[in-house]
C-alpha atoms as a PDB file:
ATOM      1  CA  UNK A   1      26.769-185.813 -29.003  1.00  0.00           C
ATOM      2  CA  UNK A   2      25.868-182.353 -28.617  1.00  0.00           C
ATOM      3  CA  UNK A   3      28.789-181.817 -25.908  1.00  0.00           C
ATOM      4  CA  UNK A   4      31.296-183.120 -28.552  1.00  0.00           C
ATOM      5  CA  UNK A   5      30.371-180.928 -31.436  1.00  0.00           C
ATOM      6  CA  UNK A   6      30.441-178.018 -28.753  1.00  0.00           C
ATOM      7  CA  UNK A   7      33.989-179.033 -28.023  1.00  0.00           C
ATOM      8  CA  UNK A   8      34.908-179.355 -31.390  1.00  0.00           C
ATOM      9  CA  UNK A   9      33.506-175.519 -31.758  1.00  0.00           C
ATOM     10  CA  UNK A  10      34.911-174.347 -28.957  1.00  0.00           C
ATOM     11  CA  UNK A  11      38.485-176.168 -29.979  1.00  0.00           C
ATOM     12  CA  UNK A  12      37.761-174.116 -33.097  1.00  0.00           C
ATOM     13  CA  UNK A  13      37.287-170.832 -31.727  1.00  0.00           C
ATOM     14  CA  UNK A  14      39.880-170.963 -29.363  1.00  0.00           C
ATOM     15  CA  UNK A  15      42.425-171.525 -31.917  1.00  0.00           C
ATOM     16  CA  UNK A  16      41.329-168.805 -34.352  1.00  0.00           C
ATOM     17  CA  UNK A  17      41.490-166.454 -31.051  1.00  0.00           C
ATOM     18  CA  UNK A  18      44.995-167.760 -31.181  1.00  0.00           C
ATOM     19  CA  UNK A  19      45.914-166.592 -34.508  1.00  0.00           C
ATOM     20  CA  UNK A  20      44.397-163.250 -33.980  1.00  0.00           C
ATOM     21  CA  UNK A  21      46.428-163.066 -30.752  1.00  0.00           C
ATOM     22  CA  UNK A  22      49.266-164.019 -32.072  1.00  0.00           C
ATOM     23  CA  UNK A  23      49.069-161.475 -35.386  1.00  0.00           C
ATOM     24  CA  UNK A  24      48.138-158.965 -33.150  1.00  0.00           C
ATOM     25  CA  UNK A  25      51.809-159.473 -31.285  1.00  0.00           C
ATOM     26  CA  UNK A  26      53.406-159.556 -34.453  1.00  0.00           C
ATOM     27  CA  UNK A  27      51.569-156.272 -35.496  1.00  0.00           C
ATOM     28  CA  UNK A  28      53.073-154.810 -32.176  1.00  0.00           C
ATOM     29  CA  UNK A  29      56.628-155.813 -32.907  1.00  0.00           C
ATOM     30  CA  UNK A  30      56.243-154.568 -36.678  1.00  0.00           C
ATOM     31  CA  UNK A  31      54.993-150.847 -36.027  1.00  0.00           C
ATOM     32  CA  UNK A  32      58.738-149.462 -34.880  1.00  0.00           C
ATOM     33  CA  UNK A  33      60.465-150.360 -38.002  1.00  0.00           C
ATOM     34  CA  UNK A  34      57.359-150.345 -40.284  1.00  0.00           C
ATOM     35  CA  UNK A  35      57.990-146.481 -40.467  1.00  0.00           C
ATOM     36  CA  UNK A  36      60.724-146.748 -41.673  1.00  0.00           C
ATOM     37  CA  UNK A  37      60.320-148.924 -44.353  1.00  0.00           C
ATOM     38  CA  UNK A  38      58.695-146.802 -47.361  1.00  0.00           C
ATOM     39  CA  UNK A  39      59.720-148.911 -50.057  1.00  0.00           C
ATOM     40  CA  UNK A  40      57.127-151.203 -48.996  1.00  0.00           C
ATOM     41  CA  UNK A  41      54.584-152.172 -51.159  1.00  0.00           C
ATOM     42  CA  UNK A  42      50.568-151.706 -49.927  1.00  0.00           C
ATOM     43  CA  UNK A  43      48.617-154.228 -49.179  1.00  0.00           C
ATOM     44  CA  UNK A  44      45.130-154.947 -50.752  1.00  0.00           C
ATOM     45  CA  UNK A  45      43.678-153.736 -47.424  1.00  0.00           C
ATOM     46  CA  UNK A  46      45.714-150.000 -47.861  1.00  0.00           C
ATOM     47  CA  UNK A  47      43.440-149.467 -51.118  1.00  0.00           C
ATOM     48  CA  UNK A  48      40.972-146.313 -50.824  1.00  0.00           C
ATOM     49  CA  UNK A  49      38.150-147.202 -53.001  1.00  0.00           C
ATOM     50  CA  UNK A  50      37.551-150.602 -55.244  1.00  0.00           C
ATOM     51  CA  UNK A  51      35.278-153.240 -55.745  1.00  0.00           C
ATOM     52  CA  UNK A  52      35.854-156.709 -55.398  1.00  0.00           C
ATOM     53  CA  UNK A  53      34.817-160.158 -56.009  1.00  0.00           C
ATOM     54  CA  UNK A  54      35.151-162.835 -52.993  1.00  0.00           C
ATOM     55  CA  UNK A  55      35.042-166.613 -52.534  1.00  0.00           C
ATOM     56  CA  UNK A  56      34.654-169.027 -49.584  1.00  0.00           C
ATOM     57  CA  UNK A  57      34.416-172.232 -48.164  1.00  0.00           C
ATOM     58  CA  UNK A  58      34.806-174.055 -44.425  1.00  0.00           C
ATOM     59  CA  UNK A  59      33.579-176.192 -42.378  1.00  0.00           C
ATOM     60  CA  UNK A  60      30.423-176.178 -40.915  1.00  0.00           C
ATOM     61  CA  UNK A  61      28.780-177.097 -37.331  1.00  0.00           C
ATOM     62  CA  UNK A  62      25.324-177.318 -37.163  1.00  0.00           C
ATOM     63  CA  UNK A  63      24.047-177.031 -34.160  1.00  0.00           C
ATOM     64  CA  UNK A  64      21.520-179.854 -32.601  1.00  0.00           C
ATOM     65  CA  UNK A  65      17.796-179.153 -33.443  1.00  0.00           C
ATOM     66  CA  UNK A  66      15.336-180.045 -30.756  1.00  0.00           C
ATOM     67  CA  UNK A  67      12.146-182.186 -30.995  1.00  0.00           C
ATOM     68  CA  UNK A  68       8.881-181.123 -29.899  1.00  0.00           C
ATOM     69  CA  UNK A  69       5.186-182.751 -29.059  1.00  0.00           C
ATOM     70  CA  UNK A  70       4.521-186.189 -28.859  1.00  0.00           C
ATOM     71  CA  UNK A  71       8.559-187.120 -29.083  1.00  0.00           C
ATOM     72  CA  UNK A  72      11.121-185.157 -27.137  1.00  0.00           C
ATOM     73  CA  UNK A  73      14.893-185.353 -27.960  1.00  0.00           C
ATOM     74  CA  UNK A  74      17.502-183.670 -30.534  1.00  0.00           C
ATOM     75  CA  UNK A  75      18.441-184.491 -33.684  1.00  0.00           C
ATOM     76  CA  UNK A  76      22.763-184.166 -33.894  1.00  0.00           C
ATOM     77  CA  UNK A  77      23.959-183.111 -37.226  1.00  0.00           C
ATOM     78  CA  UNK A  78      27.897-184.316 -38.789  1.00  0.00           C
ATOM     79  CA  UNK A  79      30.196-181.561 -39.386  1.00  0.00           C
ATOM     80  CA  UNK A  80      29.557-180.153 -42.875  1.00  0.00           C
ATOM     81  CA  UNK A  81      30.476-177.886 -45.515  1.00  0.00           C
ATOM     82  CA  UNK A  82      29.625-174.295 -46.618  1.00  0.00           C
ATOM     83  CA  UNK A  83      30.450-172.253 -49.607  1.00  0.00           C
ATOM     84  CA  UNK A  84      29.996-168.593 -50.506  1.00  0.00           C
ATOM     85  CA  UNK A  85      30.741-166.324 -53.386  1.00  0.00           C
ATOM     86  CA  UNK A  86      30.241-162.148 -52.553  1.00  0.00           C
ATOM     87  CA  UNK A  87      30.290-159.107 -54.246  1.00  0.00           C
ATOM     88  CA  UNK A  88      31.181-155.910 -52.864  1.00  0.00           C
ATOM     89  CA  UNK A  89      32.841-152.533 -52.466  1.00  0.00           C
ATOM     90  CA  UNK A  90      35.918-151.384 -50.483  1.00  0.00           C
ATOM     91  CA  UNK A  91      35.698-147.194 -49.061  1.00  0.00           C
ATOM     92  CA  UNK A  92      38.492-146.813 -46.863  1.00  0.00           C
ATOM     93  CA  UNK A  93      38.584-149.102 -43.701  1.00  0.00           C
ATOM     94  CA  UNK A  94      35.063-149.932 -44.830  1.00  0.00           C
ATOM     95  CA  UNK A  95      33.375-152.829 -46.496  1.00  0.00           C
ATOM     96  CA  UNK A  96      30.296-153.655 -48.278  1.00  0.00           C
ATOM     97  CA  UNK A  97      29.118-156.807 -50.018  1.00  0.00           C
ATOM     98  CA  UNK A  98      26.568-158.692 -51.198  1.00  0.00           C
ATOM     99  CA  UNK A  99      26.868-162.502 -50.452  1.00  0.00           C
ATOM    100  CA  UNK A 100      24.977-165.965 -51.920  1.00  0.00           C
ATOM    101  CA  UNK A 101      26.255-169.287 -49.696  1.00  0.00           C
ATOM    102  CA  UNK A 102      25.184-172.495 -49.609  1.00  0.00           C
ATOM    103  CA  UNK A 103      25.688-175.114 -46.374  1.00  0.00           C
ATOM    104  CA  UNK A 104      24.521-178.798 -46.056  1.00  0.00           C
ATOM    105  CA  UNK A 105      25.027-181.198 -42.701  1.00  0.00           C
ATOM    106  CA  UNK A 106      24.120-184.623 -42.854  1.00  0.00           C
ATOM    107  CA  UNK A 107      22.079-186.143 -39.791  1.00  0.00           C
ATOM    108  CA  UNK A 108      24.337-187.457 -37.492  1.00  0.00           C
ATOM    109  CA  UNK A 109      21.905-189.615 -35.113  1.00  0.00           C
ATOM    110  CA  UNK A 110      18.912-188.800 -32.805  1.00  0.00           C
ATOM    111  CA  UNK A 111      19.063-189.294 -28.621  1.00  0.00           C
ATOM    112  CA  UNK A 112      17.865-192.260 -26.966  1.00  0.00           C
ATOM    113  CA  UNK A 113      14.520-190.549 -26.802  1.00  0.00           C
ATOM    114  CA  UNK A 114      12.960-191.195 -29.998  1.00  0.00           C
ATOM    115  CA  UNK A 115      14.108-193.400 -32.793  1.00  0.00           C
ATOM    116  CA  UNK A 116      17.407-193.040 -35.309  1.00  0.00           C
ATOM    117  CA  UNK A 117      16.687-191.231 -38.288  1.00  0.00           C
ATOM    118  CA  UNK A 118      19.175-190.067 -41.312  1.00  0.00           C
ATOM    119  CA  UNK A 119      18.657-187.202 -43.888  1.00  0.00           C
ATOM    120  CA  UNK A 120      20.220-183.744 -44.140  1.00  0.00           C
ATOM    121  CA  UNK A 121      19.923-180.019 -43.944  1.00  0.00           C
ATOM    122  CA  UNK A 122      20.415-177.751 -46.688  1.00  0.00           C
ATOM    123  CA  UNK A 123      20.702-173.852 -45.940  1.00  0.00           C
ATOM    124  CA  UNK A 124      20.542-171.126 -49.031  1.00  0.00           C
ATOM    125  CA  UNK A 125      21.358-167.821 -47.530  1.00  0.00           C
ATOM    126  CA  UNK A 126      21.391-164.376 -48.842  1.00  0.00           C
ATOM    127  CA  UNK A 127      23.177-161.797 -47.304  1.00  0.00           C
ATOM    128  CA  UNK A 128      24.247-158.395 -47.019  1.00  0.00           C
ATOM    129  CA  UNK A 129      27.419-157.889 -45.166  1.00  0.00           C
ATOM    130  CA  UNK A 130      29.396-154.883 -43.617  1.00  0.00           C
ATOM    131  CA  UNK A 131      32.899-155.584 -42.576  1.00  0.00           C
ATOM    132  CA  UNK A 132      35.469-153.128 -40.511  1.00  0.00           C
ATOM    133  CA  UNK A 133      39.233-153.562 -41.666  1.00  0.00           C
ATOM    134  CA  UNK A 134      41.715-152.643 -39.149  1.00  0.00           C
ATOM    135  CA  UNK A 135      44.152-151.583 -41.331  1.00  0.00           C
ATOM    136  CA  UNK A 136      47.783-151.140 -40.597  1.00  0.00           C
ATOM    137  CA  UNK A 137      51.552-151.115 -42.186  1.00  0.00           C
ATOM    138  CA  UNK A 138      51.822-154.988 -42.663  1.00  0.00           C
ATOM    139  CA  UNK A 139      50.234-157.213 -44.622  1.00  0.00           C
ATOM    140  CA  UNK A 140      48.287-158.685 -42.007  1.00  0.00           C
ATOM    141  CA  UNK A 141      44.402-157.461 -41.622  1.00  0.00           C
ATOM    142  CA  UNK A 142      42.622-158.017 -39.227  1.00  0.00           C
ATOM    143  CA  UNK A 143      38.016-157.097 -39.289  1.00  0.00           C
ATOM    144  CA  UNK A 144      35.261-157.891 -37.837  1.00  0.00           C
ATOM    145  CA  UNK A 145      31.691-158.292 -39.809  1.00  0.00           C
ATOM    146  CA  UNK A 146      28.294-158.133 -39.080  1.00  0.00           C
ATOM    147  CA  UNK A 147      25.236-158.986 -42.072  1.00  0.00           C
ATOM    148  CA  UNK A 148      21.389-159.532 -42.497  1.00  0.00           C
ATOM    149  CA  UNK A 149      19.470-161.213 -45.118  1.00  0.00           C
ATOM    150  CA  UNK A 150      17.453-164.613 -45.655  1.00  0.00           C
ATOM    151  CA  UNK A 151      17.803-168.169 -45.172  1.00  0.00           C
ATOM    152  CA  UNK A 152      16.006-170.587 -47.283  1.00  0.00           C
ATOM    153  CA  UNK A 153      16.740-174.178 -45.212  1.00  0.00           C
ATOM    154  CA  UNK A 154      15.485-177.762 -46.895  1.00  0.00           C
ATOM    155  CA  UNK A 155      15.401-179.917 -44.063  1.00  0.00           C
ATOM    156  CA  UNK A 156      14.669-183.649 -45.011  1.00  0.00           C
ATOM    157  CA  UNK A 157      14.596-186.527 -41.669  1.00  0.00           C
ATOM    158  CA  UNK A 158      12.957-189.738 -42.327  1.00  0.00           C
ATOM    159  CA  UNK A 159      10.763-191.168 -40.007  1.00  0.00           C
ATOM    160  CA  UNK A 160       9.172-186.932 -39.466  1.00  0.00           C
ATOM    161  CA  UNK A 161       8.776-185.057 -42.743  1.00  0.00           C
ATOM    162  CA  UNK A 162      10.252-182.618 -45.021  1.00  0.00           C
ATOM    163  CA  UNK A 163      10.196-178.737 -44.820  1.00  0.00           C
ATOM    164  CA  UNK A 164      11.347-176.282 -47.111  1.00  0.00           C
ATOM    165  CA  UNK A 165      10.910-172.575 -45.379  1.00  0.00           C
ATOM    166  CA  UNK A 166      12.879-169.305 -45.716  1.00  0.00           C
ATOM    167  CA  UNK A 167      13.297-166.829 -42.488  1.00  0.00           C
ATOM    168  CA  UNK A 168      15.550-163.481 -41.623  1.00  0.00           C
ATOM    169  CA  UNK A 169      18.713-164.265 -40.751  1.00  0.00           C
ATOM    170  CA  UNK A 170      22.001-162.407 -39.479  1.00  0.00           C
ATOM    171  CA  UNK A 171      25.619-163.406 -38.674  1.00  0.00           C
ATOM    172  CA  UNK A 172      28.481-162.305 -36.773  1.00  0.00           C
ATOM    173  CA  UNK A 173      32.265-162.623 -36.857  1.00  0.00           C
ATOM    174  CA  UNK A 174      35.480-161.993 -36.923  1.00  0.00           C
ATOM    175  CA  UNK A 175      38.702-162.797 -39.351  1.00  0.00           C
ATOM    176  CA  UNK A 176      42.321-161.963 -40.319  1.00  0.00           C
ATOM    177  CA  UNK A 177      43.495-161.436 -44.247  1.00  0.00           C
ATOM    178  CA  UNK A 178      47.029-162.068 -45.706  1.00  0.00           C
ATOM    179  CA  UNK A 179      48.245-159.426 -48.437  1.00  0.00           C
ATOM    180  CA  UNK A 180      49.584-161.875 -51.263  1.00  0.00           C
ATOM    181  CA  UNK A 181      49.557-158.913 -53.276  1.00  0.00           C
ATOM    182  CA  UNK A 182      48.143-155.317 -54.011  1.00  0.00           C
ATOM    183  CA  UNK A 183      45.031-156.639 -55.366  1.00  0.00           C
ATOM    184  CA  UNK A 184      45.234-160.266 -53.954  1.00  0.00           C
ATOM    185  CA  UNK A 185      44.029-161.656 -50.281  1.00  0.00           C
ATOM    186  CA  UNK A 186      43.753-164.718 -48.686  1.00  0.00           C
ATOM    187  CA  UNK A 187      40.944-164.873 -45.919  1.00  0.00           C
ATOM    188  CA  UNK A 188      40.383-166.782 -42.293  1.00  0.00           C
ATOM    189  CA  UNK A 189      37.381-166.055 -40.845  1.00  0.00           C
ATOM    190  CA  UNK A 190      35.191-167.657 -38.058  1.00  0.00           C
ATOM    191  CA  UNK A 191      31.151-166.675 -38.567  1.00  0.00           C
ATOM    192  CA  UNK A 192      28.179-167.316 -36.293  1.00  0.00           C
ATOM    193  CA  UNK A 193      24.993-168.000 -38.212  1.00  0.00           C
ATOM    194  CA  UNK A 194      21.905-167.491 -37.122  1.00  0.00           C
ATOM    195  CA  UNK A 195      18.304-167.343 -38.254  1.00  0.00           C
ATOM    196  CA  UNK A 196      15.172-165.405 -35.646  1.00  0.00           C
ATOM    197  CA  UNK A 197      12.536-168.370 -36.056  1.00  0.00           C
ATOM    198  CA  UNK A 198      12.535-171.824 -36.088  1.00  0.00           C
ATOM    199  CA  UNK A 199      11.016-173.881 -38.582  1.00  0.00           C
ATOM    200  CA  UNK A 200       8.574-175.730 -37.131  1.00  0.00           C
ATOM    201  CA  UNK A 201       6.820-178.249 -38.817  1.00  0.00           C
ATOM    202  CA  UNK A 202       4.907-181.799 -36.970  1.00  0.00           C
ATOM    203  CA  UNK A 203       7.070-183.277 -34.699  1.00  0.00           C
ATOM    204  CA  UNK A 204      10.333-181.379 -35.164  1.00  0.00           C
ATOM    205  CA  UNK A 205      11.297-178.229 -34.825  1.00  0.00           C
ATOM    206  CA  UNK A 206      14.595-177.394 -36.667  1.00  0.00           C
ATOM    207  CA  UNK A 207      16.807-175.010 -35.392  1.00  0.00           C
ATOM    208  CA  UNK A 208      19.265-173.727 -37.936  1.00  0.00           C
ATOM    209  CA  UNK A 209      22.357-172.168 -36.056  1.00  0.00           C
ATOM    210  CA  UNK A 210      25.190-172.664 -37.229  1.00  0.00           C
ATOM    211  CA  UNK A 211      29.521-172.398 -36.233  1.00  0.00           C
ATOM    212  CA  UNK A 212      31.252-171.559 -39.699  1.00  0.00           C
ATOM    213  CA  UNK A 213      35.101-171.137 -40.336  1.00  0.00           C
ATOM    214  CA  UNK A 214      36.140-169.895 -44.090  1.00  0.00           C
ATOM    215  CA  UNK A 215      39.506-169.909 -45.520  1.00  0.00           C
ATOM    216  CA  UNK A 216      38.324-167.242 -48.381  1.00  0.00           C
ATOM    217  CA  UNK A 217      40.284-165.323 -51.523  1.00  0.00           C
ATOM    218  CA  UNK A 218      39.374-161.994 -52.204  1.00  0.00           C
ATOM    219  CA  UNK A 219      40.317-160.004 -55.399  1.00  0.00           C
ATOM    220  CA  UNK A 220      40.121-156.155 -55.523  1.00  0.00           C
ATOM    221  CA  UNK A 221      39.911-154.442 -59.228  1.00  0.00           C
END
């Protein structure tokens, strides 16, 4: 199980690599004549200074959380959904923002090591982020992003027990954003979760890591 969701991530990734390849071409083939065209109108990306209100949501893959002590195995989780809402500010190529998110995955099954179990795994994070737009003459965007903050995760498996803990956490990324207008953006983004410590409690220790693609809207005042 764990090979397939790594496939399915790694089918993921490789596509989104893809579109920023492909962008990236048409970025290329756009500079020449993109002098020359003056009339055109700036994208939301060409803005100095603004702030701006965000909003997200993806899919999800969770990855597998081992078990430890008297059982030994992983727990698999389904693919699942994440939402975020941010608030930020926009200087020049550079982003701030803060961001609240919430992710769930449903248990997907347990290995032939120990016995099937259901339940879920709930993630609250809190997050600032920093983002780098690489701003050019189209309306095409492409940044990276890099953030800190906290993770409060609710992990609930029958047949082992229930934990509710909080830890640091940081993510990583990288995404592309479509001008619609001045003020207007639509967002892709792929976004590696991560938090420094487990959450260990009896006979499972839950590993919250997690693959995240967004397709976001931002709105700049």
């Amino acid at each position: 199980m764990k090979e397939t969701v790594m496939k399915k991530v790694f089918a993921v990734v490789v596509g989104f690599l893809m579109v920023l390849m492909f962008s990236g071409v048409a970025l290329c083939s756009d500079a020449a004549p993109a002098a020359k065209q003056k009339s055109v109108k700036k994208s939301s990306a060409a803005v100095v200074k603004a702030p701006y209100v965000s909003v997200q949501g993806g899919v999800a893959f969770l990855t597998d959380s081992d078990l430890s002590d008297t059982r030994s195995g992983a727990i698999s989780f389904d693919d699942g959904y994440a939402l975020g809402v941010a608030v930020g500010y926009k200087l020049g190529k550079i982003r701030a923002e803060g961001e609240i998110g919430y992710q769930k995955n449903e248990v997907d099954q347990c290995d032939s090591s120990c016995r099937s179990v259901s339940g879920d795994m709930k993630a609250y994070t809190f997050l600032v982020n920093g983002y780098y737009d690489f701003v050019n003459k189209t309306r095409l965007t492409p940044y990276i992003t890099a953030g800190i903050g906290i993770a409060k995760v609710d992990a609930d498996v029958n047949h082992f027990a229930h934990v509710e803990d909080t830890a640091f956490a940081y993510q990583v990324g990288a995404g592309i954003a479509y001008a619609v207008t001045k003020q207007l953006a639509v967002d892709l983004k792929y976004r590696y979760l991560d938090t420094v410590e487990d959450f260990g409690f009896e006979n499972t220790n839950p590993e919250f890591s997690t693959h995240n693609v967004f397709l976001g809207l931002r709105y700049i005042f």
